[in-house]
Each structure stands twice: as C-alpha cells, then as structure tokens.
Protein backbone atom coordinates (compact mmCIF):
# COMPACT_ATOMS: atom_id res chain seq x y z
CA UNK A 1 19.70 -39.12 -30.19
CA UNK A 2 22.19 -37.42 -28.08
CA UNK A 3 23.94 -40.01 -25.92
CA UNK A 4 25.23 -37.57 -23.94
CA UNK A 5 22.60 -35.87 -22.54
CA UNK A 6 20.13 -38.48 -23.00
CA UNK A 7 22.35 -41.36 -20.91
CA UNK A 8 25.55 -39.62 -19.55
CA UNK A 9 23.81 -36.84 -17.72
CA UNK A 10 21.12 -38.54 -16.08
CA UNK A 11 23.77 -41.69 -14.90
CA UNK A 12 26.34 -38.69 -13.19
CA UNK A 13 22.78 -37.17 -11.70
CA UNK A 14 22.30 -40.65 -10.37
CA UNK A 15 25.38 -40.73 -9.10
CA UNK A 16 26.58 -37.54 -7.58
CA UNK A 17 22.63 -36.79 -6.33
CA UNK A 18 20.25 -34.12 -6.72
CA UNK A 19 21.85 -30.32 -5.84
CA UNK A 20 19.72 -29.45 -2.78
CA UNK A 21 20.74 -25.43 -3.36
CA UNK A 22 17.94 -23.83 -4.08
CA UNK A 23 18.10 -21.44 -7.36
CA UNK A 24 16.40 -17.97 -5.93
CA UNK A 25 19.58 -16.88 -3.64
CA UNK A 26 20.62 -14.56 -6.12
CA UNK A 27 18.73 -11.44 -7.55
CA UNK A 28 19.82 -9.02 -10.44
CA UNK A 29 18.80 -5.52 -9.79
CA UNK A 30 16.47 -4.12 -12.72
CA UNK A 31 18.68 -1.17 -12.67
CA UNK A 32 22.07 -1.26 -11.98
CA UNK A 33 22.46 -5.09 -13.36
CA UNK A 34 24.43 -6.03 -9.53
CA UNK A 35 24.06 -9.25 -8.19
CA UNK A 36 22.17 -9.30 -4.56
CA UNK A 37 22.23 -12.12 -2.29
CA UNK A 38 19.03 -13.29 -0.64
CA UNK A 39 19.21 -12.40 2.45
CA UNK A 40 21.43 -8.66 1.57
CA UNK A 41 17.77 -8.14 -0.64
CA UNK A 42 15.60 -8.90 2.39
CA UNK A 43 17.65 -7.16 5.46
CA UNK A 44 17.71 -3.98 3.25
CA UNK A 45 13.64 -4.21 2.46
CA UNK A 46 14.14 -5.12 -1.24
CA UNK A 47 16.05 -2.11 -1.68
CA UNK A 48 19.38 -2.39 -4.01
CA UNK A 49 22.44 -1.49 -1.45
CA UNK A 50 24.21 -0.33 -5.02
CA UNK A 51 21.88 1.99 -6.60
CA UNK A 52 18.69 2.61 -4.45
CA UNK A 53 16.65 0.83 -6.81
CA UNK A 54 12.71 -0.39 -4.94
CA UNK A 55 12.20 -3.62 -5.75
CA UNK A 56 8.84 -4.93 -5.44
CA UNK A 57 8.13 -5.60 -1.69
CA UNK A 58 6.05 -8.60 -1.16
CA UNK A 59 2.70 -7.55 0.49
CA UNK A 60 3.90 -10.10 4.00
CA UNK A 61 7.28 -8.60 4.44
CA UNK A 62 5.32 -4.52 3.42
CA UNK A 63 2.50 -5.38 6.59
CA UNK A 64 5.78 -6.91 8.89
CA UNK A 65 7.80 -3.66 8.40
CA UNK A 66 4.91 -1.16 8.51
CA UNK A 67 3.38 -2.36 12.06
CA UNK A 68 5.25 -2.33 15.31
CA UNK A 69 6.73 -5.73 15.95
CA UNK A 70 5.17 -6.99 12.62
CA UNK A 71 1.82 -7.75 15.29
CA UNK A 72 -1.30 -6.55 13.76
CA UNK A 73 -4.88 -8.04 12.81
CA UNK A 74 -6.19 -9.04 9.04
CA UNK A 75 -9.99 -9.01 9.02
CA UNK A 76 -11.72 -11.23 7.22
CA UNK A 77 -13.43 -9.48 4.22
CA UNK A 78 -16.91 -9.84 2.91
CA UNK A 79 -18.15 -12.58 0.24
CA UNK A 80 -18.28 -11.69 -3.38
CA UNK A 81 -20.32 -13.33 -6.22
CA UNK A 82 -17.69 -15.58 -7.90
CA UNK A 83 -17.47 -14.91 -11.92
CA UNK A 84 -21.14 -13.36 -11.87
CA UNK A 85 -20.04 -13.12 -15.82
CA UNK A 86 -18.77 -16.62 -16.64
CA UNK A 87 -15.82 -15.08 -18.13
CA UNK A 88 -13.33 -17.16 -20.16
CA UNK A 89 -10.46 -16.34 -22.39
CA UNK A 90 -7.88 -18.78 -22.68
CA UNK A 91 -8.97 -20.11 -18.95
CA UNK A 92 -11.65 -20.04 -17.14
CA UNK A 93 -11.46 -17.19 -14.79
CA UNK A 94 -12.45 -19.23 -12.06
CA UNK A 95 -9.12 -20.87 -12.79
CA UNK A 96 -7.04 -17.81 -12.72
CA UNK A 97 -8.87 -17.24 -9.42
CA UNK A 98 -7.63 -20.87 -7.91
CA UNK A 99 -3.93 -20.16 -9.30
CA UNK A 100 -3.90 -16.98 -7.80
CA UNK A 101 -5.27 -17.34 -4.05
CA UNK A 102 -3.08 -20.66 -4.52
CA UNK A 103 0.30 -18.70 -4.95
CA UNK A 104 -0.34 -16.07 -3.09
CA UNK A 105 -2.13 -17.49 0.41
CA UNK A 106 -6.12 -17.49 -0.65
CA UNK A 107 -8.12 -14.10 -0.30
CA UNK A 108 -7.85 -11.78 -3.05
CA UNK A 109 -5.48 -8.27 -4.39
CA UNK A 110 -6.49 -6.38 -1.22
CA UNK A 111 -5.74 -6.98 2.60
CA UNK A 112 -6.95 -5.29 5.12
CA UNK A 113 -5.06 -4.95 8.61
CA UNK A 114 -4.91 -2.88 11.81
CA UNK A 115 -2.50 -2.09 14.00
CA UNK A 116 -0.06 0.48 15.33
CA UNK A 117 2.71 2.23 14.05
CA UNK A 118 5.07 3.52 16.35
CA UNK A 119 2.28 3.82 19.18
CA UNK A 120 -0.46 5.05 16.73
CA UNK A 121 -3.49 3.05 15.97
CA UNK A 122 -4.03 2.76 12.48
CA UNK A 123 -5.69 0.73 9.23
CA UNK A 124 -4.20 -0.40 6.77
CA UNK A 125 -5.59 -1.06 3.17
CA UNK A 126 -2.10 -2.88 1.22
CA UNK A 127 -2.39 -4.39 -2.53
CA UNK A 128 -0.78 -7.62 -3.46
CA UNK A 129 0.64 -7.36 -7.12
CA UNK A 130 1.31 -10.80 -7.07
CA UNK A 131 -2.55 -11.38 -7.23
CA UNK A 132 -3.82 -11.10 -10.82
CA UNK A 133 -1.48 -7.87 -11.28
CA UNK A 134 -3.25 -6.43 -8.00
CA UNK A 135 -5.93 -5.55 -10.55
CA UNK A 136 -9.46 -4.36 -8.75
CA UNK A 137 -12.67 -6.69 -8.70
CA UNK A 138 -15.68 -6.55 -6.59
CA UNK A 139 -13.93 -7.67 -3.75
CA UNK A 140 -11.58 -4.82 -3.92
CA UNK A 141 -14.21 -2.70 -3.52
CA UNK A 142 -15.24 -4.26 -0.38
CA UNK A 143 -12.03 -4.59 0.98
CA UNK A 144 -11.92 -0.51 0.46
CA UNK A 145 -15.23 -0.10 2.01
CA UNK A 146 -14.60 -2.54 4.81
CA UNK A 147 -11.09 -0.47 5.65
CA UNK A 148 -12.75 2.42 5.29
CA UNK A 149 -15.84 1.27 8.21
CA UNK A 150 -13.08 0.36 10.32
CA UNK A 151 -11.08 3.25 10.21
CA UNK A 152 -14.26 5.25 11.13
CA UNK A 153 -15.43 2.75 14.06
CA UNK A 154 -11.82 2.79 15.87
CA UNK A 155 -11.45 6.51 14.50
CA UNK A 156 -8.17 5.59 13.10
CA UNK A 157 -6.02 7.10 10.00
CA UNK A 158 -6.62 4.94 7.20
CA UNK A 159 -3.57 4.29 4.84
CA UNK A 160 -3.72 2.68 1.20
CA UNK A 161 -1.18 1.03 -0.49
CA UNK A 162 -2.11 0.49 -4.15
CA UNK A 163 0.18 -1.84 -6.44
CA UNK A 164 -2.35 -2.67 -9.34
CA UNK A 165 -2.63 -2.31 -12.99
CA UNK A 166 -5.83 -1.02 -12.37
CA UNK A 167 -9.47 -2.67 -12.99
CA UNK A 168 -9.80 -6.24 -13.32
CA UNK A 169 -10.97 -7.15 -16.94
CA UNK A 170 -12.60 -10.58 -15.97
CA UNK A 171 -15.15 -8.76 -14.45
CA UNK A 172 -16.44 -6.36 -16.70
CA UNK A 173 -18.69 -3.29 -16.06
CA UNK A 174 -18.67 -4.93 -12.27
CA UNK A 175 -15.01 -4.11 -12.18
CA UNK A 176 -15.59 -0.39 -13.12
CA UNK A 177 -17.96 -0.10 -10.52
CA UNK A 178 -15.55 0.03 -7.98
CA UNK A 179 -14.49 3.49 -8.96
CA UNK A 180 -17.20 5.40 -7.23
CA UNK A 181 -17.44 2.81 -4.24
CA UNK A 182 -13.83 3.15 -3.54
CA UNK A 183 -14.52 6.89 -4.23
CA UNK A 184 -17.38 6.41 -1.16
CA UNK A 185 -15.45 4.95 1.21
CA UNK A 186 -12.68 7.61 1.01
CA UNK A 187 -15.70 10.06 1.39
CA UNK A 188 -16.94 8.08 4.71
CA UNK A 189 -13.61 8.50 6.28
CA UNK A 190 -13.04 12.41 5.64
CA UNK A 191 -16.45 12.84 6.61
CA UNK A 192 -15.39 11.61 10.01
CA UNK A 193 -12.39 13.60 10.11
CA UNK A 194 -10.09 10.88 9.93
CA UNK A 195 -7.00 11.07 7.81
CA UNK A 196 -7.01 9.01 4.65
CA UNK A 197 -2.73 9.24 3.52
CA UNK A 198 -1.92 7.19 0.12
CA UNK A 199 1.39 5.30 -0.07
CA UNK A 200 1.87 4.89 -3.92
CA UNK A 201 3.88 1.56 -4.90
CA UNK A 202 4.77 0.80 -8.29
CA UNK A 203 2.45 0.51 -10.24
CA UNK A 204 -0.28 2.55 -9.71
CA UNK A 205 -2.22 2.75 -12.23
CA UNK A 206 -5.49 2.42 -14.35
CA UNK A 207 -8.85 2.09 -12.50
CA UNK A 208 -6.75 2.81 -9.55
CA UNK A 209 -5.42 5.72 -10.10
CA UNK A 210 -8.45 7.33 -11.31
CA UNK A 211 -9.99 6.68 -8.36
CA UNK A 212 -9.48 6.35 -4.38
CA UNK A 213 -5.50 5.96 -5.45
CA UNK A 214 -5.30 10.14 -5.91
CA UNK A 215 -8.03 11.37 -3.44
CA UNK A 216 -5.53 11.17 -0.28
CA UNK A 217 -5.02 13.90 1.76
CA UNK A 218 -1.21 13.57 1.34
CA UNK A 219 0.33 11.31 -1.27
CA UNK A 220 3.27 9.67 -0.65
CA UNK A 221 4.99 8.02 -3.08
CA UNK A 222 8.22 5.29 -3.66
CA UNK A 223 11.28 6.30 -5.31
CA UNK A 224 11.09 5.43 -9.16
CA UNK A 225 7.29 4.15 -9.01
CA UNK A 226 5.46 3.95 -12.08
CA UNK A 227 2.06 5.79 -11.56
CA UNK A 228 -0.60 7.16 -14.17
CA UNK A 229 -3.25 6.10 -16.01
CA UNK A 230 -2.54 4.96 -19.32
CA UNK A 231 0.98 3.24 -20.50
CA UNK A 232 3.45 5.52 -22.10
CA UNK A 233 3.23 3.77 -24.94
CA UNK A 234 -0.37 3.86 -25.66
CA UNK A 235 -0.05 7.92 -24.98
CA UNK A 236 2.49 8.26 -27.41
CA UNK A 237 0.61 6.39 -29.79
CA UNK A 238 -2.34 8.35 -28.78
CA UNK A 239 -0.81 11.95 -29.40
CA UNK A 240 1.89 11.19 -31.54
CA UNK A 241 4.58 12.37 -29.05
CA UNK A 242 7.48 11.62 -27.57
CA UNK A 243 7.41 11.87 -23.88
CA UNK A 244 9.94 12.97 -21.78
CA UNK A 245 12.33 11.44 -20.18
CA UNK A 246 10.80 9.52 -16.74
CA UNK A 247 7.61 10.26 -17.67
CA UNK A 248 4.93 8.79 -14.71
CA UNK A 249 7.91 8.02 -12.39
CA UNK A 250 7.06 9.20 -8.67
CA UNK A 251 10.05 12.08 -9.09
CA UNK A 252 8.20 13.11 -11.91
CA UNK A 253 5.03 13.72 -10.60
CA UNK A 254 6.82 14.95 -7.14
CA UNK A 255 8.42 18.13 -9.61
CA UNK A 256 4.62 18.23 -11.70
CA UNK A 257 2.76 18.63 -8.51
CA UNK A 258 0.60 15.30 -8.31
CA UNK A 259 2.40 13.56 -5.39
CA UNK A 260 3.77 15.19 -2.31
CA UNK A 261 6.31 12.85 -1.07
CA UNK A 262 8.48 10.85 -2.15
CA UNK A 263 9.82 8.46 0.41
CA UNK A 264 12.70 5.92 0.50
CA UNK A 265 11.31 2.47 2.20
CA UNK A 266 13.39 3.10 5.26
CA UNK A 267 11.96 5.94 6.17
CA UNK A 268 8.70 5.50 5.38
CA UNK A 269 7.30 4.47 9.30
CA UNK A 270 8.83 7.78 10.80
CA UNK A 271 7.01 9.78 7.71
CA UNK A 272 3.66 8.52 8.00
CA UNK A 273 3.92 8.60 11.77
CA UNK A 274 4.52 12.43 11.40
CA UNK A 275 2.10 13.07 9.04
CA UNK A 276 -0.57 11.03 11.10
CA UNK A 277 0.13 13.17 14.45
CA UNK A 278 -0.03 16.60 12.41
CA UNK A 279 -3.47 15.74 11.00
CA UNK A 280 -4.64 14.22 14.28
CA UNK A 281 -3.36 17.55 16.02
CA UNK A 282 -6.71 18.41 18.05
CA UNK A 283 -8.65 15.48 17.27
CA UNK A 284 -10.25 13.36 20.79
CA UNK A 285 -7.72 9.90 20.77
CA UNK A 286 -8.34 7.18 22.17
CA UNK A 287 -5.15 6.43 25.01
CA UNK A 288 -6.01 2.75 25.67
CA UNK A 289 -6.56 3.19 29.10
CA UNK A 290 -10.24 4.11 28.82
CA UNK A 291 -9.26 8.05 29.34
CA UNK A 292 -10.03 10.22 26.04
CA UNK A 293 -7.29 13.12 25.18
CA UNK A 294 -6.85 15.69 22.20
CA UNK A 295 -3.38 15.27 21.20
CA UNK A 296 -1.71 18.41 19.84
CA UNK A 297 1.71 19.52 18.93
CA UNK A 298 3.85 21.90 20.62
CA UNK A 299 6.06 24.43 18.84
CA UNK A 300 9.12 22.16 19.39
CA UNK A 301 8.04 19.05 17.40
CA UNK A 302 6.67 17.10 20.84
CA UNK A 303 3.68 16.34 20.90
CA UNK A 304 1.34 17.19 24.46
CA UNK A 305 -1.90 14.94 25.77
CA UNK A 306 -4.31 17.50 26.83
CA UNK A 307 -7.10 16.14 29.11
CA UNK A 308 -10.54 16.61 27.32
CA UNK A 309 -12.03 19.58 29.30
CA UNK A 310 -15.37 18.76 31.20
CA UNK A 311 -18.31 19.37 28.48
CA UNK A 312 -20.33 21.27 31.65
CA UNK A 313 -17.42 23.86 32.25
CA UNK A 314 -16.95 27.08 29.92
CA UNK A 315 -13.75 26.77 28.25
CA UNK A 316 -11.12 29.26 26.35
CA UNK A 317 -7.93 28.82 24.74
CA UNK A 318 -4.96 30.69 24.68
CA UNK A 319 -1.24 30.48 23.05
CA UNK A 320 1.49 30.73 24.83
CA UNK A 321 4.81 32.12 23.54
CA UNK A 322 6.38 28.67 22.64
CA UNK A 323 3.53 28.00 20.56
CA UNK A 324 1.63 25.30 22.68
CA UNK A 325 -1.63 25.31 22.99
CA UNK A 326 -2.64 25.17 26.82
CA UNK A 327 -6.91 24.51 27.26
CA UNK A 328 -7.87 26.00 30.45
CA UNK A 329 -10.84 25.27 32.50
C-alpha cells in the first residue's frame, strides 16, 4: 500500500478543497505543438493564431458564424426506422445512438438550417463529426432530401457542409442507399436552377465523397482538409506505392483540379456570398417585401435590382458600355 497516495493525498484534498479550474482552457495545436488559450481558440474560429492550422469547428459555433447575427431556423427532420438491422458489435447500436444524441444535443450527424448570409436567403445542410464520426445513416439521407425540398420551396442556394467518415456501418446496405438519394436531392435542386455550393471540412470522405459531397457546382474547400475516398494507408497498401507528400489535403486537390477553392474560415461568409450572387445573376428573388426582382451584376462588382418586366409587354435587352444589363419595356 502506498501511504502516500492512498492517505496523504486524499487528507491535503480534504483540506485545501477541490480545484474548481476547469482542465479544457488550454489547447495544443495538431500542428505547430503551441499552446492556445480557450477563449484565443474561440475568438479566432478554432483557427491557430501561430500557424493557420483549422481546427475542427464545432457544428454550433460553424451555424453561429455562417448566418447573420447567428439567427437562423433548424427544421425538424423526418423519423427514421431505429436499428431496422438489430446491429450489435461490442454495443448495441441503439446504445451508440443514446451516447451520441446525448453528447452532442439529440438529432443525428446532419442539421438542417435556414437563414441569411449577409442579406441572402439561404439553406444550410452542416455535418456534426462529433456524431458517430458524422458518418451517413438513413436519416442523413433525409436530412439531404429535406434541405434539398426546402431550398427548392424558398428558391434558395443550398450549401453542404460534410465532416464524415463516410457511410455509417451499423446500418448496412441501408446506409449505402443514401448515395443515390443524396445524389437525388442534389438533382432536385439544379433542376430548379438553384445553386447547390459544397463547403468541404475535414474529413470528407467515404460514402460522402462519392456522392452529393463532389456534385457541387463550386467546391470550396478548408485549408489542410483531409478529403478522398479511401485512407492513404489502405491505397498504399492497395497499389504498393508511396504517395506523395499531402496526398488528399484540400491544397492538393486545389493544384489536381478536384476542388475550386480553398478558403480560410474568416473569409469564408464574403466567398460564398459572392459566389451565391454570381450564380443567382438573372434569377427572379424574392426581396421580402412581396415585390419579385432579377438581381444581376453590373460590370463594377455591384450588384442592380431590376424590376421584373410586365409578362403582357414585349421586352428586349441591351448592354450598355459599362457592362450592365438594362431590361427595357
């Protein structure tokens, strides 16, 4: 027996109290190995003020920084069989469900939220890692297909925000199913002419990433993000290669062609903004004041609210030296 642990410690703990400080005010970064304090990590978005290194935003803080004045709507998302399969490894998967919705608020991997971001309606379709890896079940699916339905009703841009390891095992065949319903719902919202823009968060991959993850019209990406299908070690294994050096990182894809953007956190809300009112250019928005106008953009980046001509009267365009487009009646 060790007297001093087993009878000195706890008689100085009963005597000098419990430490009330709590032991999460400190962060290492992944990369650089620097120290962050709590609230340095939160203030700069979970973005390392030493190296640049993206930390893993929590799916809250991702919604509070993407919508104006962190004020926007989560719909409630449709019922899914529980454990149609009865799966069980080591627990019951009805278990892992419980522990999950329990740490991270209820639901499941997928929220889906509306809003507006600086002045532009839109719908948001955001993983939560912290849920079972962000890995996609049957109610990922819905969640997809109910973003994508309410993109189309408010004829909003729909943006996804994957951060999975891609399908979710537990459920099987079911699971794998959701790659052509996810693929569907993409299809319902270009078939209204809406834009569907992909935010890709480390990770993205698996399931995900062979399926609604790459079909955006633009992909935009996070500095250092891990994104393919496959690990890099099972490829290697696979084809008996090395890979190169930051192999599946967003930068890496950005130089290969398979992502267009690649975005630092902070400027994120000004990029999709601009990227929303270029592929809205021409397309009949709703103002909020009951009046409909085609919003277009002028040669000199500002963008002009063109009343919607009268259906009745004939109609022509014609470009002006500037480059605006004037609709006369």
């Amino acid at each position: 027996m060790n007297w001093l642990t087993n009878w000195v410690k706890p008689k100085i703990k009963a005597l000098v109290g419990e430490s009330d400080v709590p032991d999460n005010l400190w962060h290492k970064c992944p990369s650089c190995g620097q120290m962050i304090f709590h609230r340095d990590l939160e203030s700069h978005l979970h973005v390392c003020q030493h190296c640049g290194y993206h930390l893993r935003l929590p799916l809250t803080k991702r919604l509070d920084h993407l919508f104006d004045d962190a004020d926007y709507t989560r719909i409630q998302l449709p019922r899914v069989k529980i454990d149609p399969l009865k799966f069980r490894d080591k627990k019951r998967y009805t278990d892992r469900l419980k522990d999950a919705q329990a740490k991270t608020d209820g639901g499941d991997a997928i929220v889906v939220a509306h809003g507006k971001l600086l002045g532009q309606k839109v719908v948001v379709a955001a993983f939560n890692f912290d849920f079972m890896g962000g890995s996609m079940g049957m109610a990922v699916g819905e969640g997809m297909l109910a973003a994508a339905r309410l993109a189309v009703m408010q004829k909003a841009p729909l943006i996804a925000i994957p951060s999975s390891g891609g399908a979710r095992m537990q459920e099987g065949f079911l699971s794998l199913m959701q790659l052509p319903r996810t693929t569907i719902a993409v299809e319902e919202v270009k078939e209204a002419g809406l834009p569907y823009i992909v935010m890709l968060t480390d990770p993205t991959t698996g399931g995900v990433s062979a399926s609604f993850a790459m079909l955006g019209d633009i992909h935009m990406a996070e500095p250092g993000a891990r994104i393919g299908f496959a690990g890099r070690r099972v490829i290697e294994q696979t084809v008996r290669e090395t890979l190169p050096e930051g192999f599946q990182t967003a930068e890496y894809l950005l130089d290969h062609g398979m992502v267009d953007l690649v975005v630092p956190r902070s400027k994120q809300r000004e990029t999709l903004h601009g990227l929303i009112t270029l592929l809205m250019a021409g397309r009949t928005i709703d103002t909020g004041n009951g009046k409909a106008a085609d919003k277009a953009t002028s040669g000199t980046g500002q963008d002009l609210d063109i009343p919607t001509p009268d259906a009745s009267q004939p109609t022509d365009q014609t470009a002006n030296p500037a480059g605006k487009t004037v609709a006369k009646t």
